[in-house]
Protein backbone atom coordinates (compact mmCIF):
# COMPACT_ATOMS: atom_id res chain seq x y z
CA UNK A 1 0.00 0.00 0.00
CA UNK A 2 1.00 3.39 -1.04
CA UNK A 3 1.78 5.69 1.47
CA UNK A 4 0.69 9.53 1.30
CA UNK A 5 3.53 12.92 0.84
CA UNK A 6 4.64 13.81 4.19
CA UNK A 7 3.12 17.10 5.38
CA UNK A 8 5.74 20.05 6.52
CA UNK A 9 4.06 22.08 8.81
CA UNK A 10 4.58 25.69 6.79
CA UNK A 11 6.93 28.63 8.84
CA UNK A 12 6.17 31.99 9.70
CA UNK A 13 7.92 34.34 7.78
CA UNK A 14 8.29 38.51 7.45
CA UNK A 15 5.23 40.04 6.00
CA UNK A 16 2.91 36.86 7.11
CA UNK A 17 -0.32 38.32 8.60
CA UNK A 18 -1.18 36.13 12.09
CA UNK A 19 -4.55 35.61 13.20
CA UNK A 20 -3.85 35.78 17.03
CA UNK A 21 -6.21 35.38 20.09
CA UNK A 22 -6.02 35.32 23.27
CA UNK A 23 -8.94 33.98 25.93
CA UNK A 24 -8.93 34.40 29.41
CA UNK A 25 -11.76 33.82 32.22
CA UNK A 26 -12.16 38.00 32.06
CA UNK A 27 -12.92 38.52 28.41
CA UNK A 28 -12.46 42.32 29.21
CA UNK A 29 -8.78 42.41 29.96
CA UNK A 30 -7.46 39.54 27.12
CA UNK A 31 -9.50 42.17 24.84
CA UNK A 32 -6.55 44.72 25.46
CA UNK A 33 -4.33 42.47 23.72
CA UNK A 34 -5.97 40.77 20.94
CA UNK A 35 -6.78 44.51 19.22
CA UNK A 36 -5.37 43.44 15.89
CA UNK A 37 -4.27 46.09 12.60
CA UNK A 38 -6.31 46.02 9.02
CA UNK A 39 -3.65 44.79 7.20
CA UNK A 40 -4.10 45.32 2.95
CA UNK A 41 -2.78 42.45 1.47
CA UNK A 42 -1.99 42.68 -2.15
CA UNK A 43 -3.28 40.35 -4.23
CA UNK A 44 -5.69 38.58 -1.78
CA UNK A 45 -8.86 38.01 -3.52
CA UNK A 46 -11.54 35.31 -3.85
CA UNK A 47 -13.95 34.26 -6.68
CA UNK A 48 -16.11 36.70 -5.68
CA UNK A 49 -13.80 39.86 -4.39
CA UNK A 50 -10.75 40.14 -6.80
CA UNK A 51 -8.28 42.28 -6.05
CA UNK A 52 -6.37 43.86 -2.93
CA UNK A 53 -8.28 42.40 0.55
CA UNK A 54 -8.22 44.37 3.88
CA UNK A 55 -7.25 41.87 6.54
CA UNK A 56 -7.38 41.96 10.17
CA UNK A 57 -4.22 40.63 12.04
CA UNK A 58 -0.72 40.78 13.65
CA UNK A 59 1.78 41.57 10.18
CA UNK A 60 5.41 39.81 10.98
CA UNK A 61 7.99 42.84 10.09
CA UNK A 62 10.95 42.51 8.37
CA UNK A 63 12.81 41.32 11.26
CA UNK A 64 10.10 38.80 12.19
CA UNK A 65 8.86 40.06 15.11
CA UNK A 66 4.94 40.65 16.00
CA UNK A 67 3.57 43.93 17.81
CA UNK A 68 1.37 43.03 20.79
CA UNK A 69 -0.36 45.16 23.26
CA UNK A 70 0.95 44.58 26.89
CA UNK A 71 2.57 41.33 25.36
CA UNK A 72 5.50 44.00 23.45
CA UNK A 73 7.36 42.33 20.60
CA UNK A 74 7.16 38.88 19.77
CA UNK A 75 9.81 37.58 17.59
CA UNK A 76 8.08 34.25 15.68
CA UNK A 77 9.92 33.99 12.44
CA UNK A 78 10.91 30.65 11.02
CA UNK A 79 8.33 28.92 13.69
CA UNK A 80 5.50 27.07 13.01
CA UNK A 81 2.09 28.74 13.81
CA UNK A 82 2.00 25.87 16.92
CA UNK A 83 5.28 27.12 18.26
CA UNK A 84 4.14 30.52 18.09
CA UNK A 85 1.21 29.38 20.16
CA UNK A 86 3.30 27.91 22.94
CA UNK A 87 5.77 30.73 23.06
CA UNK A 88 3.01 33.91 23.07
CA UNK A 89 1.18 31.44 26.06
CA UNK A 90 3.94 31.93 28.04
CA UNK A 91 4.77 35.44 27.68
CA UNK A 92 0.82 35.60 28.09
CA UNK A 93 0.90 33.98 31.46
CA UNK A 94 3.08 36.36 32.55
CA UNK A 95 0.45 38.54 33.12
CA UNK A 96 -2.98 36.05 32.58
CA UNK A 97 -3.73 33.15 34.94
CA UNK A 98 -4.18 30.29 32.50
CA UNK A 99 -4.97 32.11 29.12
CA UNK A 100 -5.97 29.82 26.06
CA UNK A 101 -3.99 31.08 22.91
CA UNK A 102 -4.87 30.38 19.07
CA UNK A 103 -2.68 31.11 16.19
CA UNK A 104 -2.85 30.96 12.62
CA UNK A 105 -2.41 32.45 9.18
CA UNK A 106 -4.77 35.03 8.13
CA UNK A 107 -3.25 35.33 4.37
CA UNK A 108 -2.64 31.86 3.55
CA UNK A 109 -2.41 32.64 -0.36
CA UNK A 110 -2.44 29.83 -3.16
CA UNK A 111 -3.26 31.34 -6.46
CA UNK A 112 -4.58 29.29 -9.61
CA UNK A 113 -4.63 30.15 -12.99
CA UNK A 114 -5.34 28.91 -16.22
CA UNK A 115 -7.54 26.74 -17.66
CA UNK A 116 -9.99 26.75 -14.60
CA UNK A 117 -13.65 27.80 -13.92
CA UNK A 118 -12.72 30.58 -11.45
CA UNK A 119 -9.10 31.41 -11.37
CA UNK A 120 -8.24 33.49 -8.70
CA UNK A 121 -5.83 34.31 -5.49
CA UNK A 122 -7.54 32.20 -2.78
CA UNK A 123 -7.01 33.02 0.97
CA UNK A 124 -7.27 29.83 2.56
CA UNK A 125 -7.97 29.12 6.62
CA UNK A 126 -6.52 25.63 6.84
CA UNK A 127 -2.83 25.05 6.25
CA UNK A 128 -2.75 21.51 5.14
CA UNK A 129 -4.66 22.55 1.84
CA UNK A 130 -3.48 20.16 -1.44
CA UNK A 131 -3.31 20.94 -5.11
CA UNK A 132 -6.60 18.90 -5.52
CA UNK A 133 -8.18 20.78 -2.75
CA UNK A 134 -6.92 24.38 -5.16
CA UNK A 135 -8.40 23.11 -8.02
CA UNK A 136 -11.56 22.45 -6.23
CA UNK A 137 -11.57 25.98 -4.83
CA UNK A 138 -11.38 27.19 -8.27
CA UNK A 139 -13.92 25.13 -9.62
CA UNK A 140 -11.76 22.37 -11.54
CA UNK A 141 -10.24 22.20 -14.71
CA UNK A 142 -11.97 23.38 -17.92
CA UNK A 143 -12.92 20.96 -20.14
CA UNK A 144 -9.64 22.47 -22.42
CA UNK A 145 -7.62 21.72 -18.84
CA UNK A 146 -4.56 19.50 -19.66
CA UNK A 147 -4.57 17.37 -16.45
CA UNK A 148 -1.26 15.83 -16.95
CA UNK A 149 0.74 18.68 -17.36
CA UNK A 150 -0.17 21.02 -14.49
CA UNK A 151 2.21 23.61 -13.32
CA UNK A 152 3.48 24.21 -9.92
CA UNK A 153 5.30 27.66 -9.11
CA UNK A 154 6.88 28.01 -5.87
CA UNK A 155 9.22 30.21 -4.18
CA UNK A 156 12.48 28.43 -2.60
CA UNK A 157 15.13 29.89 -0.78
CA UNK A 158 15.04 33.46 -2.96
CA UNK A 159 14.40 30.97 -6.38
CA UNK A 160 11.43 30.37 -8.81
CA UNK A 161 10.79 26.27 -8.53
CA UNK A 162 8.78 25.04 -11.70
CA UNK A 163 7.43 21.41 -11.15
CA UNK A 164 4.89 19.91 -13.53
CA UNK A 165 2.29 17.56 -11.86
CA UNK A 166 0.37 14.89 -13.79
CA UNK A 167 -3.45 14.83 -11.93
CA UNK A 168 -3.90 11.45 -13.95
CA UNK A 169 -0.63 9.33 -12.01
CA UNK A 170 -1.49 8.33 -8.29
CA UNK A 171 1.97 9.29 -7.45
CA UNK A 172 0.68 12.57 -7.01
CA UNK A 173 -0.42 11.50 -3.75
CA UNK A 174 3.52 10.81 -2.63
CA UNK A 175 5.08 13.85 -4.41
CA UNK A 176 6.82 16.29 -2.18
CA UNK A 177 4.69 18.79 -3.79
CA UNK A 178 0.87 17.18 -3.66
CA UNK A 179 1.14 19.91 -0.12
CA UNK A 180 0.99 23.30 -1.09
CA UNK A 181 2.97 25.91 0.16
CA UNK A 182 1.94 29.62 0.77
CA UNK A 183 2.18 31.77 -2.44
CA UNK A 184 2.07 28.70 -4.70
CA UNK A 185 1.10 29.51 -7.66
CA UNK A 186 -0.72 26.56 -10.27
CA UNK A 187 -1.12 27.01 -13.91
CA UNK A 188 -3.19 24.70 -15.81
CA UNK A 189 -2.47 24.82 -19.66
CA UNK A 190 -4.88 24.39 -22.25
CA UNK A 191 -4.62 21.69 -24.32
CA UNK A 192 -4.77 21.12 -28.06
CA UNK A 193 -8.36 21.07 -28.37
CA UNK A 194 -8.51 24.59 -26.86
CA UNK A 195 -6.39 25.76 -29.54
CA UNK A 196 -8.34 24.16 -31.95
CA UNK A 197 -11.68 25.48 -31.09
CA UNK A 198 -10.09 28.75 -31.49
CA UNK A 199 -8.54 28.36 -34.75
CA UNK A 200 -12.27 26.98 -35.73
CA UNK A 201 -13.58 30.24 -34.09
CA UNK A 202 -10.88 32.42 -35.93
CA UNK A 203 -12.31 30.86 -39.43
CA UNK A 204 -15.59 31.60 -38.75
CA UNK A 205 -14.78 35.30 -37.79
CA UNK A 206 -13.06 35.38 -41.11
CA UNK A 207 -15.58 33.40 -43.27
CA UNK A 208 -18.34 35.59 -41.62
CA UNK A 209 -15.79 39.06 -42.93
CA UNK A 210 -15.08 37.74 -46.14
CA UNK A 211 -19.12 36.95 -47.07
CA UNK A 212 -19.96 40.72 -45.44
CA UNK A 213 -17.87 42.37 -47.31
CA UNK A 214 -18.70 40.22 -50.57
CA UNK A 215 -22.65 41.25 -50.08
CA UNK A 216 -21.18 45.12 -49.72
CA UNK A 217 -19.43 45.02 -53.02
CA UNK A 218 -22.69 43.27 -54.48
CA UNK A 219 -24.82 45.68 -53.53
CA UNK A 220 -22.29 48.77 -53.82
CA UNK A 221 -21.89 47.22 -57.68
CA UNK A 222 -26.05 47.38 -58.39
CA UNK A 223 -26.33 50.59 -56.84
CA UNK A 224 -23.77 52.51 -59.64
């Protein structure tokens, strides 16, 4: 039996918008705290709301550090979104008796283009989101979609990564890449019928030219 593509928990890094709460058994002084900044992210949009998105959060600066009320500056870069729950719990209970902390990304961005009913920038809530689960946020492929040839983009280390994926193989389910990443970008590229039906368009666009303009000179010719 095949096993599935190990999942890498994804890091916090600078310019990340966090999602962070903190809950206490006096609502009214955690409030203090969890007063978050309308953060525009560029790009963010959904099928429905394309374009730049005004979200609420904590933004990571460049140096990786988060700006909390009381809490002061909390440095979370290269941690995972549960470390940066334990660590802000204790510099929480510093001044909370037994406060519940949540943490998570608030512009976790995959984007998917191409040869898809709704391509888009999608801001996603759960971090363990697949290419499957992309496509199906854009509505699947076209019927012009070439499923075997499905292009991954994705930022490593300061370099573009282009990996094709082939939706049709079940190894998809053990490729490093079958987990997205935030700011992945998928292109799916039409195939040869879409080409064709636009040649076939093209040639009716022209046949439809060519027999206007052969009734203008008809009539232009009976009217002298």
């Amino acid at each position: 039996m095949r096993t599935a593509a190990d999942f890498t928990e994804p890091v916090i890094q600078s310019d990340d918008i966090l999602s962070i709460t903190i809950q206490t058994l006096d609502p009214t002084t955690s409030s203090v705290v969890n007063q978050a900044e309308a953060v525009q992210a560029v790009g963010a949009s959904s099928a429905s709301n394309v374009g730049n998105q005004v979200i609420s959060g904590f933004l990571v600066d460049k140096d990786g550090y988060v700006h909390m009320t009381l809490l002061g500056k909390v440095n979370v870069l290269g941690l995972t979104t549960y470390e940066a729950r334990e660590l802000i719990t204790n510099k929480a209970s510093e001044f909370y008796r037994n406060p519940t902390v949540q943490v998570r990304f608030a512009n976790y961005k995959i984007t998917v283009l191409g040869e898809v009913l709704r391509p888009a920038t999608y801001t996603v809530p759960n971090e363990k989101v697949t290419v499957l689960d992309a496509l199906g946020l854009a509505g699947d492929l076209t019927i012009y979609g070439k499923r075997e040839n499905v292009l991954l983009i994705r930022e490593e280390k300061g370099e573009k990564a282009m990996v094709r994926l082939n939706l049709n193989d079940s190894d998809i389910f053990q490729s490093p890449y079958y987990y997205l990443r935030q700011n992945d970008v998928i292109y799916v590229e039409p195939g040869k019928a879409k080409a064709a039906a636009n040649n076939a368009a093209r040639t009716q666009t022209y046949a439809i030219i060519g027999s206007s303009l052969s009734l203008l000179i008809v009539l232009l010719t009976r009217w002298r």
